[in-house]
Protein backbone atom coordinates (compact mmCIF):
# COMPACT_ATOMS: atom_id res chain seq x y z
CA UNK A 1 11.60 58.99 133.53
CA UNK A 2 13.11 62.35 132.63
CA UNK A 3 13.23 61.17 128.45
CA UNK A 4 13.12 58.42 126.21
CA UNK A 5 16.24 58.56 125.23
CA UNK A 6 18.09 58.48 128.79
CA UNK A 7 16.20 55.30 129.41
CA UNK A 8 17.39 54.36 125.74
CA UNK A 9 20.80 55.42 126.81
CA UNK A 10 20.89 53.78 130.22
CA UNK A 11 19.47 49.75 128.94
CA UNK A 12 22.75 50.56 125.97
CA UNK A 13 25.23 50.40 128.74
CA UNK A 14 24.12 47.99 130.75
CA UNK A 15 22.48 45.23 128.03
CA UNK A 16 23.96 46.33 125.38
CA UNK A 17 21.77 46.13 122.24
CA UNK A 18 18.20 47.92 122.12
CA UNK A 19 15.43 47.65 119.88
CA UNK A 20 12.70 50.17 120.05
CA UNK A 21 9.12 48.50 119.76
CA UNK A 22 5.16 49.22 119.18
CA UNK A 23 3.08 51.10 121.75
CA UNK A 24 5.87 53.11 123.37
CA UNK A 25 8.53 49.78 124.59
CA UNK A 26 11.68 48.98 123.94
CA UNK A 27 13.26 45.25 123.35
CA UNK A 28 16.24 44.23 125.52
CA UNK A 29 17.99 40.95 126.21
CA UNK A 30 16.50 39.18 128.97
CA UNK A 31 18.22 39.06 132.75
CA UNK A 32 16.60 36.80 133.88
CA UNK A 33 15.78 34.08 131.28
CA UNK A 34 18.49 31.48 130.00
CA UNK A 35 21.30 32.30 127.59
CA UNK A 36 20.30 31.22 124.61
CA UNK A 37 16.24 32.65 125.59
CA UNK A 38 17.76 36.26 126.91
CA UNK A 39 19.40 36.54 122.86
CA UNK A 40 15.95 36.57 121.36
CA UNK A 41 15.40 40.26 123.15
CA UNK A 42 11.97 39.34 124.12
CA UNK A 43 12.30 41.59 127.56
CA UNK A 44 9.77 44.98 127.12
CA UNK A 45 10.63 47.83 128.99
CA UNK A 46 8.00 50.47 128.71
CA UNK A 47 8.83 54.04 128.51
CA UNK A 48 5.79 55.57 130.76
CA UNK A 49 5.51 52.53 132.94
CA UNK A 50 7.22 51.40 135.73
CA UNK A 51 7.45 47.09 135.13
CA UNK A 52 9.12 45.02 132.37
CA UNK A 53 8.40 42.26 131.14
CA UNK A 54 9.47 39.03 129.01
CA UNK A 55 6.88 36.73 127.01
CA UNK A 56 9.55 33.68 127.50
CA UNK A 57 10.28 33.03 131.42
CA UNK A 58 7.46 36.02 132.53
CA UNK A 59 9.52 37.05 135.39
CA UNK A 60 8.44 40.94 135.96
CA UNK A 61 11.11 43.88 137.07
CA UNK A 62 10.86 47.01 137.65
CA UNK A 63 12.00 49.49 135.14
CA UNK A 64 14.21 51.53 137.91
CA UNK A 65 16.17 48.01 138.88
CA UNK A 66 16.83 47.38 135.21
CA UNK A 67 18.49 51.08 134.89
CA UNK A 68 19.78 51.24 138.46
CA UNK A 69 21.64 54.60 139.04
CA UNK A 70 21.85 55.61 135.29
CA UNK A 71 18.82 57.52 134.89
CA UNK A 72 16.95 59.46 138.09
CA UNK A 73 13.32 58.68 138.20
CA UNK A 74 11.68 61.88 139.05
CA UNK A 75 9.81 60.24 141.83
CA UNK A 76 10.21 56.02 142.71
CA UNK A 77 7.14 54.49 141.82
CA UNK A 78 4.30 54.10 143.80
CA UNK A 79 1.65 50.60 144.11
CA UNK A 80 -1.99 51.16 144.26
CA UNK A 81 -3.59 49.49 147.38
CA UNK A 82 -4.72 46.28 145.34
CA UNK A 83 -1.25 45.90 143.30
CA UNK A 84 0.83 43.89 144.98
CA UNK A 85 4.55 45.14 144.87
CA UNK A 86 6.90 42.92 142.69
CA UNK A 87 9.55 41.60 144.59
CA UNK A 88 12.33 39.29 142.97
CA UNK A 89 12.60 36.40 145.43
CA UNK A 90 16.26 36.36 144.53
CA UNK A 91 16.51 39.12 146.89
CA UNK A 92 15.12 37.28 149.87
CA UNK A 93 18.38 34.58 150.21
CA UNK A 94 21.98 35.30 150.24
CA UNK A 95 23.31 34.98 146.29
CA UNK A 96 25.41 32.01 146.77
CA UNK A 97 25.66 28.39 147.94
CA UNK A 98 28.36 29.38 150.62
CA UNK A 99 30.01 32.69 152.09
CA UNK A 100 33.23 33.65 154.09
CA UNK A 101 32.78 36.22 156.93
CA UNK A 102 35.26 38.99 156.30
CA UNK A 103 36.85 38.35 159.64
CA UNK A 104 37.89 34.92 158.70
CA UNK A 105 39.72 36.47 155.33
CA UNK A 106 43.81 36.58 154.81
CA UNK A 107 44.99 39.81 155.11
CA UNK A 108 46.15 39.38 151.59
CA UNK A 109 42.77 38.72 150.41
CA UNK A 110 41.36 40.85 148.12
CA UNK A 111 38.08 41.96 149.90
CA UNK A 112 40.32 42.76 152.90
CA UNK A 113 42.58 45.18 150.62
CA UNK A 114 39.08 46.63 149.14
CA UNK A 115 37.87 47.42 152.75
CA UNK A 116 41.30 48.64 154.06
CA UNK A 117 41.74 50.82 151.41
CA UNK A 118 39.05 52.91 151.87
CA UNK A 119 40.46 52.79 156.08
CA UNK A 120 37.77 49.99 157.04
CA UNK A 121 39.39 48.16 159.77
CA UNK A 122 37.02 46.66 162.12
CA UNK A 123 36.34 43.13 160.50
CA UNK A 124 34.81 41.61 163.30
CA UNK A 125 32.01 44.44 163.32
CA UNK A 126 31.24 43.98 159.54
CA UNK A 127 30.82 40.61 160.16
CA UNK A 128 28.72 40.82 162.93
CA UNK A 129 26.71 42.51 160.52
CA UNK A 130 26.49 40.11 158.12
CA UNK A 131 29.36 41.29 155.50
CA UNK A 132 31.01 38.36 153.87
CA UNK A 133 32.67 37.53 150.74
CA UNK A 134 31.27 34.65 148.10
CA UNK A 135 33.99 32.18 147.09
CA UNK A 136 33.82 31.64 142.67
CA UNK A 137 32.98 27.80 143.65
CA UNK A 138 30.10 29.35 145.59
CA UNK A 139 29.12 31.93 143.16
CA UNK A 140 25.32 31.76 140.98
CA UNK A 141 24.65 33.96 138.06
CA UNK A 142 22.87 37.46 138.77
CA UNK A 143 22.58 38.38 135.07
CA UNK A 144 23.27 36.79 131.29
CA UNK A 145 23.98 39.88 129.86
CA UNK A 146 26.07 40.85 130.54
CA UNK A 147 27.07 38.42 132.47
CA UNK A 148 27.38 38.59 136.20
CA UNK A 149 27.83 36.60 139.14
CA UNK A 150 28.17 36.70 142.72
CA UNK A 151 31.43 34.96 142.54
CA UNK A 152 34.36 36.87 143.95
CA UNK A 153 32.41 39.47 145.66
CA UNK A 154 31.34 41.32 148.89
CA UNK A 155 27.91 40.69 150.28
CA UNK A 156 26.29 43.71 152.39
CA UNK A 157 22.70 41.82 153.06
CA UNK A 158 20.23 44.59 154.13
CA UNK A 159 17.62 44.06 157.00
CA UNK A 160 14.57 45.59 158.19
CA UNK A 161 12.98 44.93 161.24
CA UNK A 162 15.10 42.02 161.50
CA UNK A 163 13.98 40.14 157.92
CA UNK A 164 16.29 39.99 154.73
CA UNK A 165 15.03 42.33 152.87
CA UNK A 166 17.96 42.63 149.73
CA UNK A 167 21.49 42.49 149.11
CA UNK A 168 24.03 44.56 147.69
CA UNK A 169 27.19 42.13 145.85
CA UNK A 170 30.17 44.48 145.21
CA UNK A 171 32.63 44.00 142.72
CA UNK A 172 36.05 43.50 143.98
CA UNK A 173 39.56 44.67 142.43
CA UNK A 174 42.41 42.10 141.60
CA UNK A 175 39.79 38.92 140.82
CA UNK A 176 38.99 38.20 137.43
CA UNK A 177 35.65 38.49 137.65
CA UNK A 178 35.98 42.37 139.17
CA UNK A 179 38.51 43.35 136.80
CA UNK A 180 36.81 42.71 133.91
CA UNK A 181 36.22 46.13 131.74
CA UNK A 182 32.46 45.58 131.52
CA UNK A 183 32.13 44.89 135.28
CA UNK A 184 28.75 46.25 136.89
CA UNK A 185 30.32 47.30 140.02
CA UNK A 186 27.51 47.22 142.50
CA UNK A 187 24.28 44.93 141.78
CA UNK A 188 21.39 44.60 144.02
CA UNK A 189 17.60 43.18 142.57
CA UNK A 190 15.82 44.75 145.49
CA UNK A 191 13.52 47.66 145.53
CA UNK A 192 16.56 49.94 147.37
CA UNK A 193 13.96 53.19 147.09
CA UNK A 194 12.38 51.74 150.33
CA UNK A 195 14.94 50.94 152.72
CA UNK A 196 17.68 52.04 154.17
CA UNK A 197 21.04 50.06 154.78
CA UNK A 198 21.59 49.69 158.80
CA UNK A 199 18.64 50.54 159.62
CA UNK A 200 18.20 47.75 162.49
CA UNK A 201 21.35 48.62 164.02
CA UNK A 202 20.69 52.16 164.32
CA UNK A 203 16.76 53.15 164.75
CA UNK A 204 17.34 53.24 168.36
CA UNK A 205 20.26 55.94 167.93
CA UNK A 206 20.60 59.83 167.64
CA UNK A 207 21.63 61.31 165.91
CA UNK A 208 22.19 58.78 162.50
CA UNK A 209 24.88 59.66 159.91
CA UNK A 210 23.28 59.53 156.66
CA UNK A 211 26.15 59.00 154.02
CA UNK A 212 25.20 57.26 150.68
CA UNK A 213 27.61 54.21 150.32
CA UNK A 214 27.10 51.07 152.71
CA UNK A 215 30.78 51.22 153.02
CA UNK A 216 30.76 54.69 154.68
CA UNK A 217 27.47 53.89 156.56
CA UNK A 218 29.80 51.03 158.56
CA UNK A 219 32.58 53.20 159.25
CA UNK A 220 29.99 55.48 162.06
CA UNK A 221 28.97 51.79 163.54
CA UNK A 222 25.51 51.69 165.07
CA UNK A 223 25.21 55.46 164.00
CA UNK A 224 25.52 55.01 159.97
CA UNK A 225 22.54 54.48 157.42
CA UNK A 226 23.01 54.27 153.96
CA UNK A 227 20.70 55.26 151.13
CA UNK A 228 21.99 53.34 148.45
CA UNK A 229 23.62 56.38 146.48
CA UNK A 230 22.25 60.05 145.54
CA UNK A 231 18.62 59.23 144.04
CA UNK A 232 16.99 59.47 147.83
CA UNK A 233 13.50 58.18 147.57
CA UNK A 234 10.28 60.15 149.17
CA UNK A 235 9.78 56.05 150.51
CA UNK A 236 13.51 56.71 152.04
CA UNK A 237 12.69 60.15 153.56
CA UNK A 238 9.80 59.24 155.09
CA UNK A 239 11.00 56.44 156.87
CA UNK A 240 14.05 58.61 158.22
CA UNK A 241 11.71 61.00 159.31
CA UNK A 242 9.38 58.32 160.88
CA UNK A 243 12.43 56.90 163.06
CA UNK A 244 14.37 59.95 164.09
CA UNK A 245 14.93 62.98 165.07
CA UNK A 246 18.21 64.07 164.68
CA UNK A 247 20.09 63.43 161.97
CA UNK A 248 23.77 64.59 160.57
CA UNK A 249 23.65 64.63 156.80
CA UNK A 250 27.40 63.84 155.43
CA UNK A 251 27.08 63.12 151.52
CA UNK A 252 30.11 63.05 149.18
CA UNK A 253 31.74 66.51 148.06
CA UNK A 254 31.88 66.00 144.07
CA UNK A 255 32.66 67.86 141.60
CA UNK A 256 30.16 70.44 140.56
CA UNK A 257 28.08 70.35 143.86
CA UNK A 258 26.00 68.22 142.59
CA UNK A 259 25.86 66.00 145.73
CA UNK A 260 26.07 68.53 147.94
CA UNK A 261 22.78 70.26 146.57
CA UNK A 262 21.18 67.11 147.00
CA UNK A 263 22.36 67.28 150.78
CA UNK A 264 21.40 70.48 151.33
CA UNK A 265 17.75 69.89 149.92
CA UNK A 266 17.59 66.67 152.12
CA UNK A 267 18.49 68.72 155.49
CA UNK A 268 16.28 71.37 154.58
CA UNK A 269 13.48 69.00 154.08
CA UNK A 270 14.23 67.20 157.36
CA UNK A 271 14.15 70.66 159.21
CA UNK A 272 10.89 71.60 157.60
CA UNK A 273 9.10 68.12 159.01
CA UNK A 274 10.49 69.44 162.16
CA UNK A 275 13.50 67.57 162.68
CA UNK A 276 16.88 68.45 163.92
CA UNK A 277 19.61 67.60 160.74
CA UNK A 278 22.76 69.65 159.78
CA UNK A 279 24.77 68.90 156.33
CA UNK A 280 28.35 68.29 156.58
CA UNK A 281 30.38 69.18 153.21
CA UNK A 282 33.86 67.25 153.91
CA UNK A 283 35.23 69.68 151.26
CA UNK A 284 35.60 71.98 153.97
CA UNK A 285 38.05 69.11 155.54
CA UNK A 286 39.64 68.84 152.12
CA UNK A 287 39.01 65.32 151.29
CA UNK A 288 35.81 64.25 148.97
CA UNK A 289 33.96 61.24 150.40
CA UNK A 290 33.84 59.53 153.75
CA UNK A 291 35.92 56.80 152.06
CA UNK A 292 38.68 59.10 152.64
CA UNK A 293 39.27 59.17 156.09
CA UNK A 294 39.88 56.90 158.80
CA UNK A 295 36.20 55.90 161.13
CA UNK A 296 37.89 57.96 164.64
CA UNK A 297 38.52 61.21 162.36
CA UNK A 298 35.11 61.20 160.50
CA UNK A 299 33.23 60.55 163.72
CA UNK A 300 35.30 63.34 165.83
CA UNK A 301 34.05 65.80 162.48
CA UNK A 302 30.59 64.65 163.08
CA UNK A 303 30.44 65.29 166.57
CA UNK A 304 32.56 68.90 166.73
CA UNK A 305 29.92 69.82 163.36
CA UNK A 306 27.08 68.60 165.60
CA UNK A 307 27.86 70.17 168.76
CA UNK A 308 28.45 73.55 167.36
CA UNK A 309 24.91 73.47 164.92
CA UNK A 310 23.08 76.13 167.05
CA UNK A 311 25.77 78.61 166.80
CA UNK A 312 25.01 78.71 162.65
């Protein structure tokens, strides 16, 4: 963890209160034990280690899930041969006790204005791939506190090698649950570091788009993978490089170039195991993300950037 005080900083917005304890911890309200248990703070999150845990329901998580994207580990953690990795069986099921396919959604729905906002048309795909929205009578709670719940959101489950492996459950605009000002937008309790989304669908493909949304990653079909945001994992980059060859690297264009640094390190990495990758900043197409565009335009960028690669 880069400092103290950004892992400080990151448990403050997402729990709230934090108490700073003996031996290097700090005290946070518990996830995953009951509401009334999770107010007597009895979660530990160490500050050099990599698992928390609570004295009342002693269910163990890993530091990096508690922070998510707030604070970039310098490297994901790694298990020793005889350490068994901790996996929240949450992950392993669908968070619900029912689910709608996105193809059987009203136009009018909310989920169906999410997705065809950012020009994602092909409902029958994303449901073929497992994308469906939780109803709030089906919905369980994720977290106490803050609160969260699957209710009223979209479900991306992630496989690999054909087993459930995690979930991502996506806030949604225009329910009450989503608009709510302390909304977490995205929430997943898997160990995201190790896979990447689509990968089932497209290990038998070349080249893959590597974009960082799961959104994005469904607008190239078959060709998309996802790596769950910016923070890509040595775990991540070794599997790419395990599974392809080719690869077209097509990250958002932020402000700052932040992103696109990390792009460029990723394709120079790939080229120096030997692999064929490009980057693709879609600043140079004047828009910022892949959300942006329409699936036919980003693919027809893809393929022009990728046929004209050896002339660079």
């Amino acid at each position: 963890m880069s400092s103290i005080f950004q892992l400080e900083d990151a448990l403050k917005q997402k729990f709230g209160n934090v108490r700073r304890a003996s031996k290097g911890f700090l005290r946070i309200a518990c996830p995953t034990c009951d509401q009334r248990d999770s107010k007597k703070m009895k979660r530990y999150v160490p500050t050099t280690g990599t698992t928390s845990h609570c004295f009342i329901c002693k269910v163990k998580i890993p530091v990096y899930e508690l922070v998510g994207d707030h604070v970039m580990l310098t490297s994901k953690p790694r298990h020793h041969a005889d350490e068994p990795e901790v996996v929240d069986p949450r992950s392993l099921t669908l968070p619900g006790t029912g689910f709608i396919p996105v193809n059987e959604l009203d136009d009018n729905h909310p989920a169906i204005k999410f997705l065809h906002k950012d020009h994602l048309f092909n409902l029958d795909y994303y449901a073929a791939q497992g994308v469906c929205y939780c109803p709030v009578e089906c919905g369980i709670p994720l977290q106490n506190v803050p609160f969260i719940t699957s209710a009223e959101r979209l479900i991306f489950p992630v496989y690999f090698n054909e087993h459930l492996v995690g979930w991502q459950a996506r806030s949604l605009p225009g329910t009450f649950y989503g608009d709510r000002a302390e909304v977490i937008k995205y929430y997943h309790i898997f160990n995201k570091g190790k896979y990447l989304y689509n990968y089932d669908s497209a290990k038998s493909q070349k080249p893959v788009v590597i974009v960082e949304g799961v959104k994005k990653a469904l607008k190239f079909g078959e060709w998309g993978i996802a790596t769950f945001g910016t923070g890509i994992s040595n775990d991540q980059v070794a599997l790419m490089a395990a599974t392809w060859s080719q690869f077209i690297i097509m990250l958002d264009a932020e402000e700052h170039n932040r992103t696109q640094t990390v792009a460029r390190g990723l394709r120079d990495r790939l080229i120096g195991m030997n692999k064929d990758a490009i980057n693709v900043d879609l600043s140079h197409y004047g828009v910022v993300s892949p959300d942006d565009l329409p699936a036919d335009e980003l693919l027809a960028i893809a393929n022009n950037e990728w046929e004209q690669r050896d002339g660079r």
